[in-house]
C-alpha atoms as a PDB file:
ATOM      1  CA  UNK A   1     -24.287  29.933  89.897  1.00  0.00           C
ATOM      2  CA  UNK A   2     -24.932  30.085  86.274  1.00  0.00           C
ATOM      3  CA  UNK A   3     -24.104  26.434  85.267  1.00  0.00           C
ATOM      4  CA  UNK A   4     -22.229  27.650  82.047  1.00  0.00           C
ATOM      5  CA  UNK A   5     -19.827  30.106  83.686  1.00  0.00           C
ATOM      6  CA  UNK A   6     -16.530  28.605  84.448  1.00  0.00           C
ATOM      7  CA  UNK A   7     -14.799  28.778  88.023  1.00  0.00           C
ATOM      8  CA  UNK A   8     -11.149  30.670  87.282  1.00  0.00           C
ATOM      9  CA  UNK A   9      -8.200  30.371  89.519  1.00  0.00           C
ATOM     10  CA  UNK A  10      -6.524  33.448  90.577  1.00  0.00           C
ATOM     11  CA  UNK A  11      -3.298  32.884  91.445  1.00  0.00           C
ATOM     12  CA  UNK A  12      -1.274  35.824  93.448  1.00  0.00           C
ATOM     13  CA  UNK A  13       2.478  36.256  92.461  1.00  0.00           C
ATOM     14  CA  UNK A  14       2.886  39.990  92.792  1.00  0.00           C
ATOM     15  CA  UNK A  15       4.386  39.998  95.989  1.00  0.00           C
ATOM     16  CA  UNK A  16       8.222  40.937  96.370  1.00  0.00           C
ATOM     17  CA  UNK A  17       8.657  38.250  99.065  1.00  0.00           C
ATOM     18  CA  UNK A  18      11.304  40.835 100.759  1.00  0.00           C
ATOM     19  CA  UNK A  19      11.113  38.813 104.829  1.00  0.00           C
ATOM     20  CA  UNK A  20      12.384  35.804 102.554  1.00  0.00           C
ATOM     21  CA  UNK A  21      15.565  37.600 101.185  1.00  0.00           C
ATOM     22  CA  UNK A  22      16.022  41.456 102.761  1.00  0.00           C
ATOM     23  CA  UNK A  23      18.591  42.087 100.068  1.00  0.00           C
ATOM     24  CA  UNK A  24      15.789  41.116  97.310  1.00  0.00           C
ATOM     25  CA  UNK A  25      18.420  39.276  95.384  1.00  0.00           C
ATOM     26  CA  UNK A  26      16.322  36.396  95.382  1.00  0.00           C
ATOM     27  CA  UNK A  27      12.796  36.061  94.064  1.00  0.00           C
ATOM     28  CA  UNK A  28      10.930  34.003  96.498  1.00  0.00           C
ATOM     29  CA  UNK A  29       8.391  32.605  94.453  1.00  0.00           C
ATOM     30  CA  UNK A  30      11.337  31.188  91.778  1.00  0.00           C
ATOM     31  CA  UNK A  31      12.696  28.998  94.448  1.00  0.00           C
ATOM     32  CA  UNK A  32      11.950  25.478  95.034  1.00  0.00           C
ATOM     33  CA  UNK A  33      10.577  23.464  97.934  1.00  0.00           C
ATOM     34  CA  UNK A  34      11.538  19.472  98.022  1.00  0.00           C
ATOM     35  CA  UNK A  35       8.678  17.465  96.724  1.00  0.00           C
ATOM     36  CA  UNK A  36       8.067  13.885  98.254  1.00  0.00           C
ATOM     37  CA  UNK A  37       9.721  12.513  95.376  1.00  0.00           C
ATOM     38  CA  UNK A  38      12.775  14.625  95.953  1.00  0.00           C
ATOM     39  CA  UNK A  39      12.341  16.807  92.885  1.00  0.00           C
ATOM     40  CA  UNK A  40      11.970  20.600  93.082  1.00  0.00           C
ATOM     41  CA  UNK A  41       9.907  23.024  91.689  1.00  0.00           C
ATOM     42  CA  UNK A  42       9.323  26.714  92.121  1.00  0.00           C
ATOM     43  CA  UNK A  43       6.879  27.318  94.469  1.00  0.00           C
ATOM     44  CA  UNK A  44       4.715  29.684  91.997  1.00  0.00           C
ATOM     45  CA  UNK A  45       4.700  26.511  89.600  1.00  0.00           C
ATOM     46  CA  UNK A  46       3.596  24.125  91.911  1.00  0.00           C
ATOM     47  CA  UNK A  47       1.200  26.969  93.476  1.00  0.00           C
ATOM     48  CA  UNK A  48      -0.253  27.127  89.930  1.00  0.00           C
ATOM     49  CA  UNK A  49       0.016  23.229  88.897  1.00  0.00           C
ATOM     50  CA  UNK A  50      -2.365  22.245  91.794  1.00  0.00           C
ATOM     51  CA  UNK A  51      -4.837  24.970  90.976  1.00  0.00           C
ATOM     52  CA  UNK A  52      -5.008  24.463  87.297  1.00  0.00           C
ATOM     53  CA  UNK A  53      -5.290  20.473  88.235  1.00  0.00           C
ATOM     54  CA  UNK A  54      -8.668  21.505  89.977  1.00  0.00           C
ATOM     55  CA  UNK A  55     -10.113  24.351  88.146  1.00  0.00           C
ATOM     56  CA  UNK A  56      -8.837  24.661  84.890  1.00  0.00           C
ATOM     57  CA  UNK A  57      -8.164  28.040  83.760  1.00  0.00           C
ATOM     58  CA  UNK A  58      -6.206  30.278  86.307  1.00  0.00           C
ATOM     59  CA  UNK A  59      -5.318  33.694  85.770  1.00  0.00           C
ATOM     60  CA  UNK A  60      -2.370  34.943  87.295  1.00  0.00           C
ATOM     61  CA  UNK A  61      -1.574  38.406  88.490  1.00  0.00           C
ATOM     62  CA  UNK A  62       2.346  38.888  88.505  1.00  0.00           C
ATOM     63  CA  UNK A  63       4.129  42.568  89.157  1.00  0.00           C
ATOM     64  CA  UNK A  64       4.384  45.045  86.446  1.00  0.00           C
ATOM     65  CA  UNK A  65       8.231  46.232  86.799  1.00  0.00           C
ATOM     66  CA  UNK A  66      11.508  44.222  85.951  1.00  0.00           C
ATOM     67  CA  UNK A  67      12.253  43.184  89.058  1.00  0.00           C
ATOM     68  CA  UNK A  68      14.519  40.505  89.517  1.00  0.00           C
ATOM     69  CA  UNK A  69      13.374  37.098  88.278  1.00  0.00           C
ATOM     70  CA  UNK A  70      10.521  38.560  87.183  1.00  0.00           C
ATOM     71  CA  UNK A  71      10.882  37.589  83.436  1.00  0.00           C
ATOM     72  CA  UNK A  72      11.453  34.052  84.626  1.00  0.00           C
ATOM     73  CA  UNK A  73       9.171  33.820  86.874  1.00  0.00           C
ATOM     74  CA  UNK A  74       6.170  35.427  83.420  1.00  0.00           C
ATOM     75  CA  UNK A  75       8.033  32.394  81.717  1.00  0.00           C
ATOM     76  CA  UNK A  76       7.330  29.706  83.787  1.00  0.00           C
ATOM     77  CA  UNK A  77       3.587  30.311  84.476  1.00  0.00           C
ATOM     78  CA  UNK A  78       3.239  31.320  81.076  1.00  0.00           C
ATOM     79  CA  UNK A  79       4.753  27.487  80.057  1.00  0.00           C
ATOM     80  CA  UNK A  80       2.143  25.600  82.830  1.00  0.00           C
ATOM     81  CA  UNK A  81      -0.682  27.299  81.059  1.00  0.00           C
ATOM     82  CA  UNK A  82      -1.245  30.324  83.220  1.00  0.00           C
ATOM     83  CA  UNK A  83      -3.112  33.993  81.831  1.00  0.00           C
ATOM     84  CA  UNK A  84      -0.843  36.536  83.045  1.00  0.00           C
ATOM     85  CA  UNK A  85      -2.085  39.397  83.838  1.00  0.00           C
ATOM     86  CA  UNK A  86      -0.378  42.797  85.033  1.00  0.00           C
ATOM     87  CA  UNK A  87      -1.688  45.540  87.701  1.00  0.00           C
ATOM     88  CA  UNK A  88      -1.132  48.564  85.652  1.00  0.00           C
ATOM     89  CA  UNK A  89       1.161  51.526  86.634  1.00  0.00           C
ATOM     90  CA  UNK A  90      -0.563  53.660  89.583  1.00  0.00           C
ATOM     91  CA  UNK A  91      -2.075  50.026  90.879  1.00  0.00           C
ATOM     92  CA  UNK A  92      -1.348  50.737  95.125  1.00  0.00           C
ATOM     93  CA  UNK A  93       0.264  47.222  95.742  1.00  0.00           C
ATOM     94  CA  UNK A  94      -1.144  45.034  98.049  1.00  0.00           C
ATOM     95  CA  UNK A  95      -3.444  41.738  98.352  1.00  0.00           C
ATOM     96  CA  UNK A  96      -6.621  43.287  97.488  1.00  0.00           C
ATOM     97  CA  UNK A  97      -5.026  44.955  94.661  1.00  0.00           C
ATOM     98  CA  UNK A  98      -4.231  41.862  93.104  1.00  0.00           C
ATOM     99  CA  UNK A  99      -7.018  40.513  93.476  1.00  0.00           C
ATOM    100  CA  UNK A 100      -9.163  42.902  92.150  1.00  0.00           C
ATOM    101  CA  UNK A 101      -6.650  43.036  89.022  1.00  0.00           C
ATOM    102  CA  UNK A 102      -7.519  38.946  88.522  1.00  0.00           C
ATOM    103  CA  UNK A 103     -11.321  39.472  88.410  1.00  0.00           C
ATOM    104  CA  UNK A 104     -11.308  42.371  86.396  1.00  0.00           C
ATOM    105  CA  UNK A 105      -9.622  40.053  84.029  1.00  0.00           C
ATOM    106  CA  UNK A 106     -11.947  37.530  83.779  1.00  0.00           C
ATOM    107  CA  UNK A 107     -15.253  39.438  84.897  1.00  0.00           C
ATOM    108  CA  UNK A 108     -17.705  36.973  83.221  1.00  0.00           C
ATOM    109  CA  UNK A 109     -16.985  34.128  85.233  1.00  0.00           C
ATOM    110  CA  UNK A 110     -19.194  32.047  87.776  1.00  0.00           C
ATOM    111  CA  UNK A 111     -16.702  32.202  90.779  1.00  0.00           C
ATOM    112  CA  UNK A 112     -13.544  32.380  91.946  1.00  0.00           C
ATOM    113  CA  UNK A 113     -11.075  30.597  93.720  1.00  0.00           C
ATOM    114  CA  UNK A 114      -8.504  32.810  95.094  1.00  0.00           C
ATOM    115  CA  UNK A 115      -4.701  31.098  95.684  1.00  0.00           C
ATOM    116  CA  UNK A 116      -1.335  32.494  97.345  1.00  0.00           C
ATOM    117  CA  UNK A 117       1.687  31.320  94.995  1.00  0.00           C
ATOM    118  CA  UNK A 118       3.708  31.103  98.060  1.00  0.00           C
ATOM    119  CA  UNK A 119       1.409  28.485  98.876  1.00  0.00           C
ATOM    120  CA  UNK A 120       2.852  25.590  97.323  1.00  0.00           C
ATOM    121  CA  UNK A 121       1.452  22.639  99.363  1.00  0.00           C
ATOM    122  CA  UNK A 122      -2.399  22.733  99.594  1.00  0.00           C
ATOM    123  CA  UNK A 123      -3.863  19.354  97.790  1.00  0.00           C
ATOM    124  CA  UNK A 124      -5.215  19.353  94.574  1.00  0.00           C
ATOM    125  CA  UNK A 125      -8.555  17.665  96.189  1.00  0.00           C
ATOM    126  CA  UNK A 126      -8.811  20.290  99.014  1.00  0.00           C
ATOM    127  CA  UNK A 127      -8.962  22.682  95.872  1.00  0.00           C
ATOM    128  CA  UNK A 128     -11.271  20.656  93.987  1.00  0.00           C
ATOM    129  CA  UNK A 129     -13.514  20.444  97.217  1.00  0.00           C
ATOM    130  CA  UNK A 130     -13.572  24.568  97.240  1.00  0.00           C
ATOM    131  CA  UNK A 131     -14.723  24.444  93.716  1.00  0.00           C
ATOM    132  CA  UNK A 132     -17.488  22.164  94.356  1.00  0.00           C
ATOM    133  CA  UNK A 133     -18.789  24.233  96.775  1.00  0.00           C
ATOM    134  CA  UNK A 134     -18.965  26.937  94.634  1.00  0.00           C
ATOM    135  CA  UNK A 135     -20.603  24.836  91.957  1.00  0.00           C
ATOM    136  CA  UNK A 136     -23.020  23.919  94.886  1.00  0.00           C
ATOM    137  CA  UNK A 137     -24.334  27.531  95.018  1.00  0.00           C
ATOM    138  CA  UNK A 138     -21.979  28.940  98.114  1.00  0.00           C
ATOM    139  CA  UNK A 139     -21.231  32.794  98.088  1.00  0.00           C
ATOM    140  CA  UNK A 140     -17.952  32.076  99.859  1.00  0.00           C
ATOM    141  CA  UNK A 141     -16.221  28.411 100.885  1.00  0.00           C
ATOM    142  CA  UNK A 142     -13.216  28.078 102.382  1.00  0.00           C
ATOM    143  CA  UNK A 143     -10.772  24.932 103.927  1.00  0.00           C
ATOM    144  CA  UNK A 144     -10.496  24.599 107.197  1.00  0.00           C
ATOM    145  CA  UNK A 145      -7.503  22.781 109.043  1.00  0.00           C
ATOM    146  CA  UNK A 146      -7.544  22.006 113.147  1.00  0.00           C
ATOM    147  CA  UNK A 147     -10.093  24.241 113.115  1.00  0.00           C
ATOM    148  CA  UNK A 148      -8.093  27.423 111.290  1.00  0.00           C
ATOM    149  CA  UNK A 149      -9.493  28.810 108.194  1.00  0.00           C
ATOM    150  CA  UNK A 150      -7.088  28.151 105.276  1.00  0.00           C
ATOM    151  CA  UNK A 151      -6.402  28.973 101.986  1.00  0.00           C
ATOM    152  CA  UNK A 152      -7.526  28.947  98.885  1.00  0.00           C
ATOM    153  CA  UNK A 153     -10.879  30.661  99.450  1.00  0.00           C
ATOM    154  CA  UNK A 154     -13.613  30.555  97.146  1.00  0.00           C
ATOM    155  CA  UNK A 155     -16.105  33.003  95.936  1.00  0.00           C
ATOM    156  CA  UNK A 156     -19.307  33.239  93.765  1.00  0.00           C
ATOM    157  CA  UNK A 157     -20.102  35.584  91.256  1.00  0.00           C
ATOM    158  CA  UNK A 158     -22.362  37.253  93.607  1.00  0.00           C
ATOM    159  CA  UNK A 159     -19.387  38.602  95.213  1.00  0.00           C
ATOM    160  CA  UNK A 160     -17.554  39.889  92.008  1.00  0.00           C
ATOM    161  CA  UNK A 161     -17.944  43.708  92.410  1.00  0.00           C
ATOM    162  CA  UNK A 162     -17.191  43.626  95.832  1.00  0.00           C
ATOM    163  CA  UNK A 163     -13.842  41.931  94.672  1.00  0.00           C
ATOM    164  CA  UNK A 164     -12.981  43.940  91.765  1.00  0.00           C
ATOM    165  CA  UNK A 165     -13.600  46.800  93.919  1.00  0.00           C
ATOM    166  CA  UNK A 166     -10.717  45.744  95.885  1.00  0.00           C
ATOM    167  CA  UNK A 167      -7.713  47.860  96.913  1.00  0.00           C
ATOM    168  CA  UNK A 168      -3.991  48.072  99.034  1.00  0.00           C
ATOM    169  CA  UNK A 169      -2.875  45.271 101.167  1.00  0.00           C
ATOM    170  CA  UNK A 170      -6.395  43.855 102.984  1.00  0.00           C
ATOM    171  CA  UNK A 171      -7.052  41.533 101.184  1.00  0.00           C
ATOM    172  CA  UNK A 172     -10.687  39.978 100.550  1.00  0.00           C
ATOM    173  CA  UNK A 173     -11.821  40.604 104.568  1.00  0.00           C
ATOM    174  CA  UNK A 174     -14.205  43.009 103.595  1.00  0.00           C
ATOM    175  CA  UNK A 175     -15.509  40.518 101.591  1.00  0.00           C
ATOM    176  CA  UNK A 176     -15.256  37.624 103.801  1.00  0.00           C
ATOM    177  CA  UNK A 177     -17.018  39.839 106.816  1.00  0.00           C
ATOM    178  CA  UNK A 178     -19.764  40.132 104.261  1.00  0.00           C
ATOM    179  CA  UNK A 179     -19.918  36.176 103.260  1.00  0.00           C
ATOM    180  CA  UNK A 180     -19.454  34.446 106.212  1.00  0.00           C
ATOM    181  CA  UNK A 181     -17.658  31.307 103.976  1.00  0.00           C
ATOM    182  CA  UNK A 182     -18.644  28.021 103.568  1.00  0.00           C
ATOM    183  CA  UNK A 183     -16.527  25.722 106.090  1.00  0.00           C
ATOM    184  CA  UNK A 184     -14.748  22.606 104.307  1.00  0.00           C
ATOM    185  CA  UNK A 185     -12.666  20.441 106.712  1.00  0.00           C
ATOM    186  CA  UNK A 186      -9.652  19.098 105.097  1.00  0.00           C
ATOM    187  CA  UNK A 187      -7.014  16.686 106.583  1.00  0.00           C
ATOM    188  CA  UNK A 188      -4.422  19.186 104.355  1.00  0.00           C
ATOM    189  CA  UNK A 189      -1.693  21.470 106.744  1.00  0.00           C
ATOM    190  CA  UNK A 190      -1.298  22.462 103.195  1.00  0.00           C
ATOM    191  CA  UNK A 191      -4.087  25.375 103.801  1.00  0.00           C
ATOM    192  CA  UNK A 192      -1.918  27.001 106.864  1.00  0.00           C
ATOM    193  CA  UNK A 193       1.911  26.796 104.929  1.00  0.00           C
ATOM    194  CA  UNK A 194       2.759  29.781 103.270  1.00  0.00           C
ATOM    195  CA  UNK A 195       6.263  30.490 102.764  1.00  0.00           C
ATOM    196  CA  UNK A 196       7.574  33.504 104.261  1.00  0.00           C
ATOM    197  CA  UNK A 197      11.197  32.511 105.123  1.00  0.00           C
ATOM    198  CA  UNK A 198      13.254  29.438 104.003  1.00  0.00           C
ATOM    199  CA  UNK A 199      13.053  27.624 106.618  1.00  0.00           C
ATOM    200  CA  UNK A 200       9.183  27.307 105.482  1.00  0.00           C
ATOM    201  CA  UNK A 201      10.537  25.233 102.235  1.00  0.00           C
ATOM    202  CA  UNK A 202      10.985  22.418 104.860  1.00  0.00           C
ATOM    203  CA  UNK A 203       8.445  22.993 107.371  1.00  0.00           C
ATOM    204  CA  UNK A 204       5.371  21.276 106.379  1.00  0.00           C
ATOM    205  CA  UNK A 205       7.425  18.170 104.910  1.00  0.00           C
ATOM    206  CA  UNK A 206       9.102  17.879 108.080  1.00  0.00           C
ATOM    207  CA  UNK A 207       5.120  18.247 110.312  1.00  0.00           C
ATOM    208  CA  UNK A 208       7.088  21.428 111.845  1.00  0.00           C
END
């Protein structure tokens, strides 16, 4: 890895979250899970405060319409520090989509660490350690927790083109398939707690 080129954060918050509210009423990434200290913070924020706290500069990819919350939600990561960044019209949706939107965005840097924003508990050192291994040299490193593959997962610039290149809802696999990833064991159930329903706000907190 070229030693001057930064490591971004891309942070995904383009997804509608609709298995968290059907009705889409509610924008899942807006709402807040407890904190040990009892605050609350949307989940995006927090998403974005622990990858920032690691890397730095983090680009995030957010949805191009007006959906609800949408404007709040631009705010927000806007306000912690965020680049925003919007798929254009005729984008197909998806994982790999938005991911392929982030490095487009920020083509000339030396890696990537790639982060869910309804991911709000991974530790900022579990990121940090991803980013090390990318500073390393690693084409790929990822956390691993009880012996499951986590997120965030890092990449190299080696694999940019195969990540802008990206499309619908696969995600990096292709990519991963390609780059078998670095393995980082972490002490962090963070890496395995996305929230897809509200019961999920609780569910790591609790050791559920």
């Amino acid at each position: 890895m070229d030693a001057g080129a930064q490591v971004v954060g891309i942070l995904l918050a383009a997804g509608r979250g609709a298995r968290f509210d059907p009705s889409a009423r509610r924008l899942k990434l807006l709402e807040g899970p407890p904190q040990p200290d009892g605050s609350t913070t949307p989940m995006a924020v927090a998403a974005a405060r622990a990858l920032q706290a690691a890397v730095g500069h983090v680009v995030a990819v957010v949805r191009p319409d007006e959906g609800p919350g949408q404007a709040r939600l631009r705010t927000l990561l806007a306000a912690q520090g965020c680049e925003l960044v919007r798929c254009g019209p005729g984008v197909p949706e998806g994982t790999g989509s938005s991911i392929a939107c982030g490095v487009r965005a920020s083509a000339q840097a030396g890696g990537w660490i790639i982060a869910l924003a309804d991911m709000p508990y991974i530790r900022v050192d579990t990121i940090a350690a991803v980013h090390r291994a990318l500073l390393q040299g690693a084409a790929c490193a990822a956390p691993f927790h009880g012996g499951r593959r986590g997120h965030p997962v890092g990449f190299g610039a080696a694999c940019g083109a195969q990540l802008a290149a990206l499309a619908g809802d696969s995600g990096a696999r292709a990519v991963l398939e390609r780059h078998a990833p670095v393995r980082i064991d972490v002490d962090d159930p963070g890496v395995l707690a996305d929230i897809d329903v509200p019961p999920d706000l609780l569910s790591v907190l609790s050791g559920e």
